[in-house]
PDB file of N, CA and C in Angstrom:
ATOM      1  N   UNK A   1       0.851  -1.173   0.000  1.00  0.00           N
ATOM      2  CA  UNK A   1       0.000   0.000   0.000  1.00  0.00           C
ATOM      3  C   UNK A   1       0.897   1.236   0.000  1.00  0.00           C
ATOM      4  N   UNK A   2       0.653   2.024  -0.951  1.00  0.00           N
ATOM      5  CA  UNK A   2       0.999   3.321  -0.938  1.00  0.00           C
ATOM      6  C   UNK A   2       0.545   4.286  -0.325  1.00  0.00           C
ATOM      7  N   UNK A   3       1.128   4.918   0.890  1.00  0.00           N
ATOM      8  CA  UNK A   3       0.632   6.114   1.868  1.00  0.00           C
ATOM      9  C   UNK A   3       1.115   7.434   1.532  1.00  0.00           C
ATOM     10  N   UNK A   4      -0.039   7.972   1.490  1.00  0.00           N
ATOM     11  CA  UNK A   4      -0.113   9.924   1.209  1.00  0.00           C
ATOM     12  C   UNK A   4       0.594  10.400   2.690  1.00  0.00           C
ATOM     13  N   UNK A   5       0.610  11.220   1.830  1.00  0.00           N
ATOM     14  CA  UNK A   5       1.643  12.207   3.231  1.00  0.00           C
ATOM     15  C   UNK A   5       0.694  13.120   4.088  1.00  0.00           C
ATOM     16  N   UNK A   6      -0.418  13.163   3.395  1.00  0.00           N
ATOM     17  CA  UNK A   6      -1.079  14.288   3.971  1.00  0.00           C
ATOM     18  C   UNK A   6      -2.454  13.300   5.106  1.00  0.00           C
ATOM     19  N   UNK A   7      -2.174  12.457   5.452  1.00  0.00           N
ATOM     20  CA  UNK A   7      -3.269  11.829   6.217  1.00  0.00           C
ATOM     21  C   UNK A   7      -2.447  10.606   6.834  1.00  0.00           C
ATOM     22  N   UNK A   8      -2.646  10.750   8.559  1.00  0.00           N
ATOM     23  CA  UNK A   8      -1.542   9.892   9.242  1.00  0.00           C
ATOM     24  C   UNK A   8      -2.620   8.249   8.539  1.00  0.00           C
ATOM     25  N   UNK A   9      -1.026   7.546   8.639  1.00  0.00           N
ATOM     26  CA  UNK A   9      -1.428   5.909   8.079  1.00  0.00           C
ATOM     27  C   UNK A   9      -2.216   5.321   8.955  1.00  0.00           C
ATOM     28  N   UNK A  10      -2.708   5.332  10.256  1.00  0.00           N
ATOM     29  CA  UNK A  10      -3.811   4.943  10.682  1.00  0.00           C
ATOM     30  C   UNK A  10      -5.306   5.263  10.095  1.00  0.00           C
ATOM     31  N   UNK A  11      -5.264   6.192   9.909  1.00  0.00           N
ATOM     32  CA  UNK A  11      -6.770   6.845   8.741  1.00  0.00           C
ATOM     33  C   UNK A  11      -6.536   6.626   7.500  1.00  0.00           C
ATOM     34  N   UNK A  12      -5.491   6.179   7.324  1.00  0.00           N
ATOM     35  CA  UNK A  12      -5.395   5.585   5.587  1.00  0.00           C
ATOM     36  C   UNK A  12      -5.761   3.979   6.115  1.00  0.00           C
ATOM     37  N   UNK A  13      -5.241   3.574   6.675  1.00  0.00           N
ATOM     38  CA  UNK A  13      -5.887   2.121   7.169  1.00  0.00           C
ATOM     39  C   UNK A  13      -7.241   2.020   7.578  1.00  0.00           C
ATOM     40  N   UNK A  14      -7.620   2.535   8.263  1.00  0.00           N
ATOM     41  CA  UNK A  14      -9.452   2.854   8.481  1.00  0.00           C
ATOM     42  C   UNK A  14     -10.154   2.885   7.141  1.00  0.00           C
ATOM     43  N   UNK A  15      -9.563   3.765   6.073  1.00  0.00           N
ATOM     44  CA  UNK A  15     -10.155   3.697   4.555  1.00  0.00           C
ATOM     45  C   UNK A  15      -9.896   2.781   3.980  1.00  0.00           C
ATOM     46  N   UNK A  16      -8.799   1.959   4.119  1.00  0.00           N
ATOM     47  CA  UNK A  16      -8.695   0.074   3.106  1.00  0.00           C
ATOM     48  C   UNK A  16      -9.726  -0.317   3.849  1.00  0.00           C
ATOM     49  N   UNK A  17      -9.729  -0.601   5.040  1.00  0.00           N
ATOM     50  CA  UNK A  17     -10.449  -1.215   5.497  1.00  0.00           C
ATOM     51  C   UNK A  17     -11.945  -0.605   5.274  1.00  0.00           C
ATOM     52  N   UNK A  18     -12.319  -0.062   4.678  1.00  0.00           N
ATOM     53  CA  UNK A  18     -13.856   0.853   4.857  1.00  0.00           C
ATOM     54  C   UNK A  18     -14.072   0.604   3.225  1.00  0.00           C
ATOM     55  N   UNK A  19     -13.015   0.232   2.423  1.00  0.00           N
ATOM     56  CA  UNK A  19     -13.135  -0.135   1.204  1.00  0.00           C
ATOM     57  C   UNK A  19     -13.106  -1.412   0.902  1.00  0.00           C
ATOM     58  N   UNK A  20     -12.647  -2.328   1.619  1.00  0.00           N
ATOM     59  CA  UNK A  20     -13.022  -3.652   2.137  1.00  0.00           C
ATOM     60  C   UNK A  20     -14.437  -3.696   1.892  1.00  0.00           C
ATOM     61  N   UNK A  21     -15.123  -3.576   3.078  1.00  0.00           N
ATOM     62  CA  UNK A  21     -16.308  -3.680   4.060  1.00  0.00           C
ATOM     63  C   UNK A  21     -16.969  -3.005   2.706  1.00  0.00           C
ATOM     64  N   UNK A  22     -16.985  -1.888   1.835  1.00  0.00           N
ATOM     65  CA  UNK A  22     -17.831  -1.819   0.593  1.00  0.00           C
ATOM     66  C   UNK A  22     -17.921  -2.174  -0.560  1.00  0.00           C
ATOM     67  N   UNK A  23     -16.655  -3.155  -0.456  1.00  0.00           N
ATOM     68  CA  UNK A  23     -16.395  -3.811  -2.078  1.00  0.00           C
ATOM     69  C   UNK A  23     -16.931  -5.305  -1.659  1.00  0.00           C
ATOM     70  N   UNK A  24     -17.669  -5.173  -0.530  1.00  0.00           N
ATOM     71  CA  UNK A  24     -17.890  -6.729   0.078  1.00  0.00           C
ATOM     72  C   UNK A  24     -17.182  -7.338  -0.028  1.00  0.00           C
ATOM     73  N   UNK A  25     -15.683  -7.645   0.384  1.00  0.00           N
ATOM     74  CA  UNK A  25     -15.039  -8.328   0.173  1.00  0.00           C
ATOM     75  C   UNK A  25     -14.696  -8.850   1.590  1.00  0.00           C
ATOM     76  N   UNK A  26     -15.280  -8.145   2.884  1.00  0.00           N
ATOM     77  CA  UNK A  26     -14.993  -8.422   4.409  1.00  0.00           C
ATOM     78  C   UNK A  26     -16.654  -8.514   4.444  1.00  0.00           C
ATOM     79  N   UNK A  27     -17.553  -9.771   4.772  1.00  0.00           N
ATOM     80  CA  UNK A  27     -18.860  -9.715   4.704  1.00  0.00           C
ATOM     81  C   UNK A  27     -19.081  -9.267   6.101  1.00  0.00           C
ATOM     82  N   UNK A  28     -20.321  -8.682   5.871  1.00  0.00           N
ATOM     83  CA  UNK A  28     -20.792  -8.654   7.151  1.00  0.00           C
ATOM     84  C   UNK A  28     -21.058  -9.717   8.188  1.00  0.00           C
ATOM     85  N   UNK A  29     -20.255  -9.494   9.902  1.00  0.00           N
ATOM     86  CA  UNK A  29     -20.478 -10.772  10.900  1.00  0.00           C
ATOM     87  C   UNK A  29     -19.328 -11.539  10.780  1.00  0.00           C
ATOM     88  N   UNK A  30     -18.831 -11.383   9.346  1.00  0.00           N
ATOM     89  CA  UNK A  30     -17.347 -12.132   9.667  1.00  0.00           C
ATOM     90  C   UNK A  30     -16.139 -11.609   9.708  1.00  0.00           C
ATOM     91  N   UNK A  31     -15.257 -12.428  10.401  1.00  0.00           N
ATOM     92  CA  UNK A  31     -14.113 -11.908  10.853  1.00  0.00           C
ATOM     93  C   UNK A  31     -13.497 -11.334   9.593  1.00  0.00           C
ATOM     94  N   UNK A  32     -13.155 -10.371  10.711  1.00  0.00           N
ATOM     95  CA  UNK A  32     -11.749  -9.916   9.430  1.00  0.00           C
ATOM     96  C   UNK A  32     -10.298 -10.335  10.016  1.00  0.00           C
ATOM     97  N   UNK A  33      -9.330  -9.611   8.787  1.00  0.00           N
ATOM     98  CA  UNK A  33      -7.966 -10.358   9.327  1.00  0.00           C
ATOM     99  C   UNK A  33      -7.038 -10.253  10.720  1.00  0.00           C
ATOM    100  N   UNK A  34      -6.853 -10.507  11.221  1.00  0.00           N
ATOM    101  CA  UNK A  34      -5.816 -10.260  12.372  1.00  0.00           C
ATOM    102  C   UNK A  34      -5.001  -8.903  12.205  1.00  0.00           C
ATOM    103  N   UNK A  35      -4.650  -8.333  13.384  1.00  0.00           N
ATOM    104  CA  UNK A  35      -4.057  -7.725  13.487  1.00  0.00           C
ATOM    105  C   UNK A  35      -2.395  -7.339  12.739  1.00  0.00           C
ATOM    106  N   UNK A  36      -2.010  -8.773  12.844  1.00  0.00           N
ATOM    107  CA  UNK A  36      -1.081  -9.034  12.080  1.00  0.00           C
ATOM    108  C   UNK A  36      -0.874  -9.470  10.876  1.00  0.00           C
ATOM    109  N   UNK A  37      -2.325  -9.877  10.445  1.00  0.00           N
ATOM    110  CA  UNK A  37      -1.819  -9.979   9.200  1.00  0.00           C
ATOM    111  C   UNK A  37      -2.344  -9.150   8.248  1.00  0.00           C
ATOM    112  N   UNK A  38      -2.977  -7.924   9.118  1.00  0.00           N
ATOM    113  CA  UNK A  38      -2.771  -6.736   8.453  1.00  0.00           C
ATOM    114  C   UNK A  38      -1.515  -5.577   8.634  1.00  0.00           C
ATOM    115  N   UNK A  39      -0.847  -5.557   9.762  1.00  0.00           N
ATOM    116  CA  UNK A  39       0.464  -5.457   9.331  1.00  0.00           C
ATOM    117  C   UNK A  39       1.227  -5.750   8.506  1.00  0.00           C
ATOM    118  N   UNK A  40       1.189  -7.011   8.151  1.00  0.00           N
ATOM    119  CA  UNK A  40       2.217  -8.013   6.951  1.00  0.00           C
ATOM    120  C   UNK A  40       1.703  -7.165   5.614  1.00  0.00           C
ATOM    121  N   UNK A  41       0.393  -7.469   5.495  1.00  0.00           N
ATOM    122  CA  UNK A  41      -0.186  -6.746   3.827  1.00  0.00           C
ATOM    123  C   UNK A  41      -0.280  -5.746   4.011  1.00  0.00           C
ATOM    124  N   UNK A  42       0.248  -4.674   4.771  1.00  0.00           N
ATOM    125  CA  UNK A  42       0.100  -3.216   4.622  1.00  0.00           C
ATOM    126  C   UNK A  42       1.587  -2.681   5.257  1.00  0.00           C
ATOM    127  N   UNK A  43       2.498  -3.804   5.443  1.00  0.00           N
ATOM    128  CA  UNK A  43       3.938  -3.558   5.625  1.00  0.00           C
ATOM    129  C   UNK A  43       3.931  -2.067   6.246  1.00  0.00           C
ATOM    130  N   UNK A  44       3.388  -2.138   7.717  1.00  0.00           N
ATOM    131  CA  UNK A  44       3.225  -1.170   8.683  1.00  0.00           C
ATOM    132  C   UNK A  44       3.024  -1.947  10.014  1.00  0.00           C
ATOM    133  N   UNK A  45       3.996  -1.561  11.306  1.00  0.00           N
ATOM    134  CA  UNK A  45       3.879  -1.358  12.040  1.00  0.00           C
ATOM    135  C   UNK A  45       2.224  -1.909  13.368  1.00  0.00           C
ATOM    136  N   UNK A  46       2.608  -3.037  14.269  1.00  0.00           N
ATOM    137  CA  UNK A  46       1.133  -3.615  14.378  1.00  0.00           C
ATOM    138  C   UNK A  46       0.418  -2.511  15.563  1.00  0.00           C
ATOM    139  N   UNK A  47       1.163  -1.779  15.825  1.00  0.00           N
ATOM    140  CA  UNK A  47       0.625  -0.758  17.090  1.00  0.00           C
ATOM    141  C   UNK A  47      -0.337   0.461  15.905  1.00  0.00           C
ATOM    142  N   UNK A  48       0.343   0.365  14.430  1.00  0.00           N
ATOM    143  CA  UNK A  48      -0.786   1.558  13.784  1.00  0.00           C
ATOM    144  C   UNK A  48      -2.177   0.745  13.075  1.00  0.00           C
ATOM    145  N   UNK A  49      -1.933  -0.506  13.053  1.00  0.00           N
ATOM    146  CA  UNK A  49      -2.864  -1.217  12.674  1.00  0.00           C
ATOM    147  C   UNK A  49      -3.840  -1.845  13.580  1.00  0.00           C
ATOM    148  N   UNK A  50      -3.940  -1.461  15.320  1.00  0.00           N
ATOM    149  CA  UNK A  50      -4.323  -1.465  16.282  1.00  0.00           C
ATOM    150  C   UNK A  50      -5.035  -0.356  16.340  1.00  0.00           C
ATOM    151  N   UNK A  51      -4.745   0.995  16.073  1.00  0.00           N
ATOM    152  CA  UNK A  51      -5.008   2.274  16.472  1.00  0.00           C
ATOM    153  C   UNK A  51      -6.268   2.048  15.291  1.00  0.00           C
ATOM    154  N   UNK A  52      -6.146   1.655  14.039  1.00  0.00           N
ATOM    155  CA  UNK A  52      -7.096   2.033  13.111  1.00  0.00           C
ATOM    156  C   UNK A  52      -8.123   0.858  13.792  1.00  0.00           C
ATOM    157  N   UNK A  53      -7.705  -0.166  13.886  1.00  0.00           N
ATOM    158  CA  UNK A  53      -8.808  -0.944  14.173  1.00  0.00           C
ATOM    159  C   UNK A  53      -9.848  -0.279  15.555  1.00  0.00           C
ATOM    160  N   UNK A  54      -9.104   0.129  16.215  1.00  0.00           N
ATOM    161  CA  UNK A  54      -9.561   0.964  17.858  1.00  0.00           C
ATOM    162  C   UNK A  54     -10.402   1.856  17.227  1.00  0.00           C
ATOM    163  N   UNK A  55     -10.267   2.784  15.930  1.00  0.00           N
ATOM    164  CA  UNK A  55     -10.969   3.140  15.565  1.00  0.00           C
ATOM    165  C   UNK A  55     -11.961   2.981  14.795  1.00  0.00           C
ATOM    166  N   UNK A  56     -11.791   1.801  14.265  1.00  0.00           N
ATOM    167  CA  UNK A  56     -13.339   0.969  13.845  1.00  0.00           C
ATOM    168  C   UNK A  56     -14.556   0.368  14.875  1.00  0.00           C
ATOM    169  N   UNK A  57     -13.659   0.335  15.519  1.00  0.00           N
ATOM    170  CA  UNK A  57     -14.509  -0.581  17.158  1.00  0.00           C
ATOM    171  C   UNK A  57     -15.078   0.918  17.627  1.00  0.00           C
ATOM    172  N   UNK A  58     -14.440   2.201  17.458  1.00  0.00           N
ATOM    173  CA  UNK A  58     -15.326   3.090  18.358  1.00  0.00           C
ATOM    174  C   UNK A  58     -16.151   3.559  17.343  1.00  0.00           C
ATOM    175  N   UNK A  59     -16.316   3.301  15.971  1.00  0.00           N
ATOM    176  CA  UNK A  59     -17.824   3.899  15.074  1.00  0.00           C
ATOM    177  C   UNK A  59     -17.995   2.216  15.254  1.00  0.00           C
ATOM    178  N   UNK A  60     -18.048   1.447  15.962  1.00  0.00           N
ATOM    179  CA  UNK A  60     -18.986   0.217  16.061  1.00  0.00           C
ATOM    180  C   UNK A  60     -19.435  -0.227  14.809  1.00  0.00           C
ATOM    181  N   UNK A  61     -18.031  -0.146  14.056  1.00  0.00           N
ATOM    182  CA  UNK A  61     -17.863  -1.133  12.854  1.00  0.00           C
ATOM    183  C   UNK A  61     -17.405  -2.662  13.024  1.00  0.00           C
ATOM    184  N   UNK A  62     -16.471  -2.474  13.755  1.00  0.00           N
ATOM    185  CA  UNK A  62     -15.822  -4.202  13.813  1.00  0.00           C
ATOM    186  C   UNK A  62     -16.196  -4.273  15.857  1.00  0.00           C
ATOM    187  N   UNK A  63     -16.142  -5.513  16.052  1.00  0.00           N
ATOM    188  CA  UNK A  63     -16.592  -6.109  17.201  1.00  0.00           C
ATOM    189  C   UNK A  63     -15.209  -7.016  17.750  1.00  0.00           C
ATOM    190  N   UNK A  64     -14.380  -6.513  19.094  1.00  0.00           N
ATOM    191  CA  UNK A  64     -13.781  -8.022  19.340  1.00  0.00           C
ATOM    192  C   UNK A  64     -14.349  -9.225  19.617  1.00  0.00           C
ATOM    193  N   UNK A  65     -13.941 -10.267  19.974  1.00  0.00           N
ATOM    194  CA  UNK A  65     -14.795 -11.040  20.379  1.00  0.00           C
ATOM    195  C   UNK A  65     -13.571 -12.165  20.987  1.00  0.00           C
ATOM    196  N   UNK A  66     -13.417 -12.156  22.097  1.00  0.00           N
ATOM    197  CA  UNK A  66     -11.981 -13.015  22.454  1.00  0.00           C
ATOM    198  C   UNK A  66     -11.313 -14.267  22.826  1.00  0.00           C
ATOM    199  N   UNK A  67     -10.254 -13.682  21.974  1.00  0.00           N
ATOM    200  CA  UNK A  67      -9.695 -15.246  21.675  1.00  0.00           C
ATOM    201  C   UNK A  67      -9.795 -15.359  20.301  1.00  0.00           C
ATOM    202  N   UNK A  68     -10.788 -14.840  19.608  1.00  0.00           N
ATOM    203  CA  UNK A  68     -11.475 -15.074  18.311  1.00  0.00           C
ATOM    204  C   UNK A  68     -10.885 -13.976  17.031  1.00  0.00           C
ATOM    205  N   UNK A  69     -10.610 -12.534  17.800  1.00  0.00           N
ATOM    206  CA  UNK A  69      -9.983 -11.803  16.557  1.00  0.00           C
ATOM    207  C   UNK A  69     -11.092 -10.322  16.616  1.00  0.00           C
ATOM    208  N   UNK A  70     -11.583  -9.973  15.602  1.00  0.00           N
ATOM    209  CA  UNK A  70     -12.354  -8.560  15.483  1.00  0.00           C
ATOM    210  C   UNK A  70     -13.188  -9.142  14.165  1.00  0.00           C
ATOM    211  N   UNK A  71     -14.792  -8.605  14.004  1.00  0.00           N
ATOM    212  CA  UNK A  71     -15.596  -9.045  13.420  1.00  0.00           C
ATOM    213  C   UNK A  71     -16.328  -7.848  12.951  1.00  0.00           C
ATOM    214  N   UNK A  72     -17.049  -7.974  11.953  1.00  0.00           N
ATOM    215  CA  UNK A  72     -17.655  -7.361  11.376  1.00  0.00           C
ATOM    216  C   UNK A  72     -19.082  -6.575  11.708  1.00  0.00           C
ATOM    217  N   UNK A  73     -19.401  -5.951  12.559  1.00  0.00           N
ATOM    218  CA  UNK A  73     -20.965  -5.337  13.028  1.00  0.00           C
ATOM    219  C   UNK A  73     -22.109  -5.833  11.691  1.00  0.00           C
ATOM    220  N   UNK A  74     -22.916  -6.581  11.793  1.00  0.00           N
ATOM    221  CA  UNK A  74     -23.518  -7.031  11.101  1.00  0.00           C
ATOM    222  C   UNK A  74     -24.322  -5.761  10.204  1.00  0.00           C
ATOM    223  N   UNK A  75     -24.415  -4.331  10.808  1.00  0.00           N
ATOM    224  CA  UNK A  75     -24.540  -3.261  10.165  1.00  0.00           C
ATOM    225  C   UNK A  75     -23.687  -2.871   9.350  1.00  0.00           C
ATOM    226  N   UNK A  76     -22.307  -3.046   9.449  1.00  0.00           N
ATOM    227  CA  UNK A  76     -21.111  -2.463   8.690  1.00  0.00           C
ATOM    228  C   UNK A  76     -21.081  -1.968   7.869  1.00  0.00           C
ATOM    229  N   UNK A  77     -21.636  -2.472   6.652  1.00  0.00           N
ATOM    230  CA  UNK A  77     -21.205  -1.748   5.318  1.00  0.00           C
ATOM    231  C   UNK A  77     -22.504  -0.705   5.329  1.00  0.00           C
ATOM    232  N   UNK A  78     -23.555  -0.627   6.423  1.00  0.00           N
ATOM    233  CA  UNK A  78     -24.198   0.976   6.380  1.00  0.00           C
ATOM    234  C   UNK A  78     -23.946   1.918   7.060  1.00  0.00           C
ATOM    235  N   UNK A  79     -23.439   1.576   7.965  1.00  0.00           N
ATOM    236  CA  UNK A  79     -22.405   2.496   8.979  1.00  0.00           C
ATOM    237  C   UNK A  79     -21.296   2.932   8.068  1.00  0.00           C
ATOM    238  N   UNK A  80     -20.296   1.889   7.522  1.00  0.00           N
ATOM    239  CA  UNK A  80     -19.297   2.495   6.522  1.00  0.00           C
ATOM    240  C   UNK A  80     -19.730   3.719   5.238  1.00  0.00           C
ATOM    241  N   UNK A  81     -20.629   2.812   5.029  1.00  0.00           N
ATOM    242  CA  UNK A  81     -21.479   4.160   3.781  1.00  0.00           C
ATOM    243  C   UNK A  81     -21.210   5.571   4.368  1.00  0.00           C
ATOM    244  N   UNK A  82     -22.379   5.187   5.449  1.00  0.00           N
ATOM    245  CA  UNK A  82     -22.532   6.767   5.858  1.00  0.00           C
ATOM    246  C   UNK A  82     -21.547   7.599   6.391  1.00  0.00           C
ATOM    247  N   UNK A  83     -20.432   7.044   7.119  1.00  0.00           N
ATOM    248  CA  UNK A  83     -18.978   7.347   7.136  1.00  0.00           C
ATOM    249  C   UNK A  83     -18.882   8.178   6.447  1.00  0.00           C
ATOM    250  N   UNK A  84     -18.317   7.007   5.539  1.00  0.00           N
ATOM    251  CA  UNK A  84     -17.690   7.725   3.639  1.00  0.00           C
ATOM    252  C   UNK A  84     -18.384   8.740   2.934  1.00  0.00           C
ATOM    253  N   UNK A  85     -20.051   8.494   2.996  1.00  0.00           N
ATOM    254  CA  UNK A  85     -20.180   9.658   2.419  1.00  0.00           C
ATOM    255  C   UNK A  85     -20.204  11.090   3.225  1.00  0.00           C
ATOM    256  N   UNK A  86     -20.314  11.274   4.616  1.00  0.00           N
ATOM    257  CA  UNK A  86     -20.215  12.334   5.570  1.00  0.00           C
ATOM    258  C   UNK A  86     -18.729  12.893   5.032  1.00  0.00           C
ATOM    259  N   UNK A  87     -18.101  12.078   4.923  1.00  0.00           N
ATOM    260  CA  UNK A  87     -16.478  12.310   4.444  1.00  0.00           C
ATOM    261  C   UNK A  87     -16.035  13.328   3.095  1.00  0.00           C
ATOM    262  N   UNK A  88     -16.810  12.945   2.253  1.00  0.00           N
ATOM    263  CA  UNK A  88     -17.304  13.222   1.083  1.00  0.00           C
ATOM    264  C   UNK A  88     -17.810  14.772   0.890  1.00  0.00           C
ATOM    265  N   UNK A  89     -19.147  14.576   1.487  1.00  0.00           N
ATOM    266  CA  UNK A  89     -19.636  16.275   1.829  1.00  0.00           C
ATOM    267  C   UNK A  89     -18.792  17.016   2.547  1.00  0.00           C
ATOM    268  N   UNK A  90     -17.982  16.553   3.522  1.00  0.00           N
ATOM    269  CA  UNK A  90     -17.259  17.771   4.365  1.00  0.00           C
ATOM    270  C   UNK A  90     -16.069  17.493   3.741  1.00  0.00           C
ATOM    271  N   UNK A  91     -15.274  16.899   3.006  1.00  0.00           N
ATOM    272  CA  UNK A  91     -14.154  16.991   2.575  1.00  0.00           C
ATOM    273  C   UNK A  91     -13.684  17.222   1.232  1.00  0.00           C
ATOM    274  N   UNK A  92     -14.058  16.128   0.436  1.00  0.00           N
ATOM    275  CA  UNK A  92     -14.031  15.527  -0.782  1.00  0.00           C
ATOM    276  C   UNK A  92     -15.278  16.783  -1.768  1.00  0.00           C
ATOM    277  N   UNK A  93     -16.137  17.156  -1.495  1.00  0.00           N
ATOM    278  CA  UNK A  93     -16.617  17.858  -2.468  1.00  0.00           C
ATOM    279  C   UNK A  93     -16.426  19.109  -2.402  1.00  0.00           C
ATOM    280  N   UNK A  94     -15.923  20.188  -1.320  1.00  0.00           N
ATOM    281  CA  UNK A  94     -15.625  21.378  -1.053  1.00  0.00           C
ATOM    282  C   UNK A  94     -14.163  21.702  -2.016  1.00  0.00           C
ATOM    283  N   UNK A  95     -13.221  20.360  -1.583  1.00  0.00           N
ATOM    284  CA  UNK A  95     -12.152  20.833  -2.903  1.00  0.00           C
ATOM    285  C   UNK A  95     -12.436  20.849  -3.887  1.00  0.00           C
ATOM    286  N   UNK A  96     -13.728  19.807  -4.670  1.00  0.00           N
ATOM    287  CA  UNK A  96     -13.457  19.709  -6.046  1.00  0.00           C
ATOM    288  C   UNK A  96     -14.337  21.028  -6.333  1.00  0.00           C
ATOM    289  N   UNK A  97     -15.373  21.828  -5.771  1.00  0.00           N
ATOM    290  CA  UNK A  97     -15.818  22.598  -5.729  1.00  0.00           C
ATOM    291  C   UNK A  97     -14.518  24.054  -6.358  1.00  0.00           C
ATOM    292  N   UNK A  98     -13.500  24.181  -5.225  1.00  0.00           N
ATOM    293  CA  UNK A  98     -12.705  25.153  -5.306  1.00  0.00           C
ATOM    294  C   UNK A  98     -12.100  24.934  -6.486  1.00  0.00           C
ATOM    295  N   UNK A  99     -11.698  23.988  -6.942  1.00  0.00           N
ATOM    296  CA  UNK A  99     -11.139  23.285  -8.195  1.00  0.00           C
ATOM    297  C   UNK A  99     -11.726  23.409  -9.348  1.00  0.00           C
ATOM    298  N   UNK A 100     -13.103  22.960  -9.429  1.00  0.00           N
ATOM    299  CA  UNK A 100     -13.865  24.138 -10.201  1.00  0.00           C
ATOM    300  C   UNK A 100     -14.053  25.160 -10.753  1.00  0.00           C
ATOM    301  N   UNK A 101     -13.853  26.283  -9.682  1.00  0.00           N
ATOM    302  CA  UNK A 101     -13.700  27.600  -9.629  1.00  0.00           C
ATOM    303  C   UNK A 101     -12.617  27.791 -10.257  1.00  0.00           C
ATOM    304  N   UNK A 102     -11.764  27.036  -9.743  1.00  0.00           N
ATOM    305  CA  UNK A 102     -10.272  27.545 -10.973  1.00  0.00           C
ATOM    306  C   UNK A 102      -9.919  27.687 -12.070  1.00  0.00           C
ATOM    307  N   UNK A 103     -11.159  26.305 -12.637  1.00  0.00           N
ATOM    308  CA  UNK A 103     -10.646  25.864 -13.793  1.00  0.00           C
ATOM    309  C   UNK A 103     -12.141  26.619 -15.087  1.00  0.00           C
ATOM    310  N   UNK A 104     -12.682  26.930 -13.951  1.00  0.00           N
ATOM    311  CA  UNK A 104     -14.096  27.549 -14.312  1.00  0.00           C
ATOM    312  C   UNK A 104     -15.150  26.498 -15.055  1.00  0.00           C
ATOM    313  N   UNK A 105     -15.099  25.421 -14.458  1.00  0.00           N
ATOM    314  CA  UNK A 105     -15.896  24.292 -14.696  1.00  0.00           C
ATOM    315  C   UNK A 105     -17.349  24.775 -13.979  1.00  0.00           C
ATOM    316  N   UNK A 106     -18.491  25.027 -14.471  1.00  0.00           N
ATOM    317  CA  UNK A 106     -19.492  24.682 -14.316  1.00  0.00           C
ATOM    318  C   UNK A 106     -19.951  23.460 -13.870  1.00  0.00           C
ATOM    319  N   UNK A 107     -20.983  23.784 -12.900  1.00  0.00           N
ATOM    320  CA  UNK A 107     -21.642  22.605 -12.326  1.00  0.00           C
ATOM    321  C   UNK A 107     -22.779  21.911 -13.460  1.00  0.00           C
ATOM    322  N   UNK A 108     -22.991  22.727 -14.558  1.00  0.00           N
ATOM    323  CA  UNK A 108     -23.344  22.033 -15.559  1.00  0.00           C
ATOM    324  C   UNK A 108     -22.888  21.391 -16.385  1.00  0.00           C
ATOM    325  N   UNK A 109     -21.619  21.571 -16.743  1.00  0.00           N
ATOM    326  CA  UNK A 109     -20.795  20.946 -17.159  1.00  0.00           C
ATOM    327  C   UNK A 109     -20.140  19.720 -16.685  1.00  0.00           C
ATOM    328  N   UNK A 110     -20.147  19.772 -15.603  1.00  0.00           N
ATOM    329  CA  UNK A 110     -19.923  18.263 -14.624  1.00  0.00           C
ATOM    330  C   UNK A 110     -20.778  17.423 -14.968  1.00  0.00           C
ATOM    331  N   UNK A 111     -21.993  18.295 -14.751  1.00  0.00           N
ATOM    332  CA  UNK A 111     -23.155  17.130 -14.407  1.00  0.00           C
ATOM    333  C   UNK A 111     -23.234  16.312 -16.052  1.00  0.00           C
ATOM    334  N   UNK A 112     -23.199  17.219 -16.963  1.00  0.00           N
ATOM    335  CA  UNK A 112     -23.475  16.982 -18.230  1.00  0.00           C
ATOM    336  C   UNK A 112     -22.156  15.449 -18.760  1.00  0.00           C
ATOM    337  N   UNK A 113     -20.978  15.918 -17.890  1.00  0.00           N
ATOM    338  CA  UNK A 113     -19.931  15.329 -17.958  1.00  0.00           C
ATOM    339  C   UNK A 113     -20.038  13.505 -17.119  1.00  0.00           C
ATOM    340  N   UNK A 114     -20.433  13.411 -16.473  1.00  0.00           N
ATOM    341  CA  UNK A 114     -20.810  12.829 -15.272  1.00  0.00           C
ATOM    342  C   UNK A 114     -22.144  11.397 -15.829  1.00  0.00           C
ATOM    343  N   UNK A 115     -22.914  12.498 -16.367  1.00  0.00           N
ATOM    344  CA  UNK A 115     -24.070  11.508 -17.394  1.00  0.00           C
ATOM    345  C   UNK A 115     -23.511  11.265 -18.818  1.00  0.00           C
ATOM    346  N   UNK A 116     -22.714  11.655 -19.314  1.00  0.00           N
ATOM    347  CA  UNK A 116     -22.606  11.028 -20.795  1.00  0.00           C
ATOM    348  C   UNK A 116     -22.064  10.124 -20.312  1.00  0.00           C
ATOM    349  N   UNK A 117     -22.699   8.994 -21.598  1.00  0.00           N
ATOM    350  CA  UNK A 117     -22.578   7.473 -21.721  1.00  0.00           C
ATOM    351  C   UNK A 117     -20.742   7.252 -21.732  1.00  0.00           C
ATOM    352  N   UNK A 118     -19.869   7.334 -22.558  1.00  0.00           N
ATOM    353  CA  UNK A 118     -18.648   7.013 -22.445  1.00  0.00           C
ATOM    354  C   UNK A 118     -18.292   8.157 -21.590  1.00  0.00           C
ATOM    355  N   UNK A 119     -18.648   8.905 -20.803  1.00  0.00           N
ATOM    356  CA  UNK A 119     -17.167   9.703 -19.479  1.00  0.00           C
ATOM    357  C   UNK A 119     -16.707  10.915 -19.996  1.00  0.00           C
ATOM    358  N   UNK A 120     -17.071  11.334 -21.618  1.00  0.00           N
ATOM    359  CA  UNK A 120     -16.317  12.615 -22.284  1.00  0.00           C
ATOM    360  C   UNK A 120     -17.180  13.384 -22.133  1.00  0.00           C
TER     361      UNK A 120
END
């Protein structure tokens, strides 16, 4: 995994993992991977891959359960949604907004951009 500079790697780990949980690829109720062996596949450190998980357990996304590992809140991937998209409105669309403005892209032009069939 490749980490941005501008967002500590624990919140870049919270987002694999939140992209997991929406590509269904971590189902809901079931475990996900260990601690460590998300260290290994994200060749980071198991105390930052603790911290992100600590922070899945406090939006009562993943569940310990002991002895057993950390599990999936059988809600997950709607809790994750709404996450991501809260994320989205306060983050993610205010830049592309300003970005906009720069480039003097119309919001009609997006939209127009956005609905054509091939993307042009």
């Amino acid at each position: 995994m490749d980490f941005a500079t501008d967002k500590p790697i624990y919140r870049q780990i919270v987002d694999y993992c939140h992209a997991r949980i929406l590509a269904r690829e971590w189902p809901a109720g079931e475990r996900i991977p260990s601690v460590r062996e998300l260290a290994v596949t994200l060749q980071v450190n198991t105390h930052t891959v603790l911290k992100a998980l600590e922070t899945l357990q406090a939006e009562e996304i993943i569940v310990p359960r002991r002895g057993m590992g950390y599990f999936l809140a059988p809600d997950a991937p709607e809790k994750t949604a709404r996450a991501r998209r809260q994320e989205f409105f306060i983050n993610t669309l205010p830049a592309l907004r300003r970005q906009m403005e720069m480039l003097g892209i119309t919001p009609e032009e997006l939209l127009e951009r956005l609905t054509a069939p091939d993307g042009d």
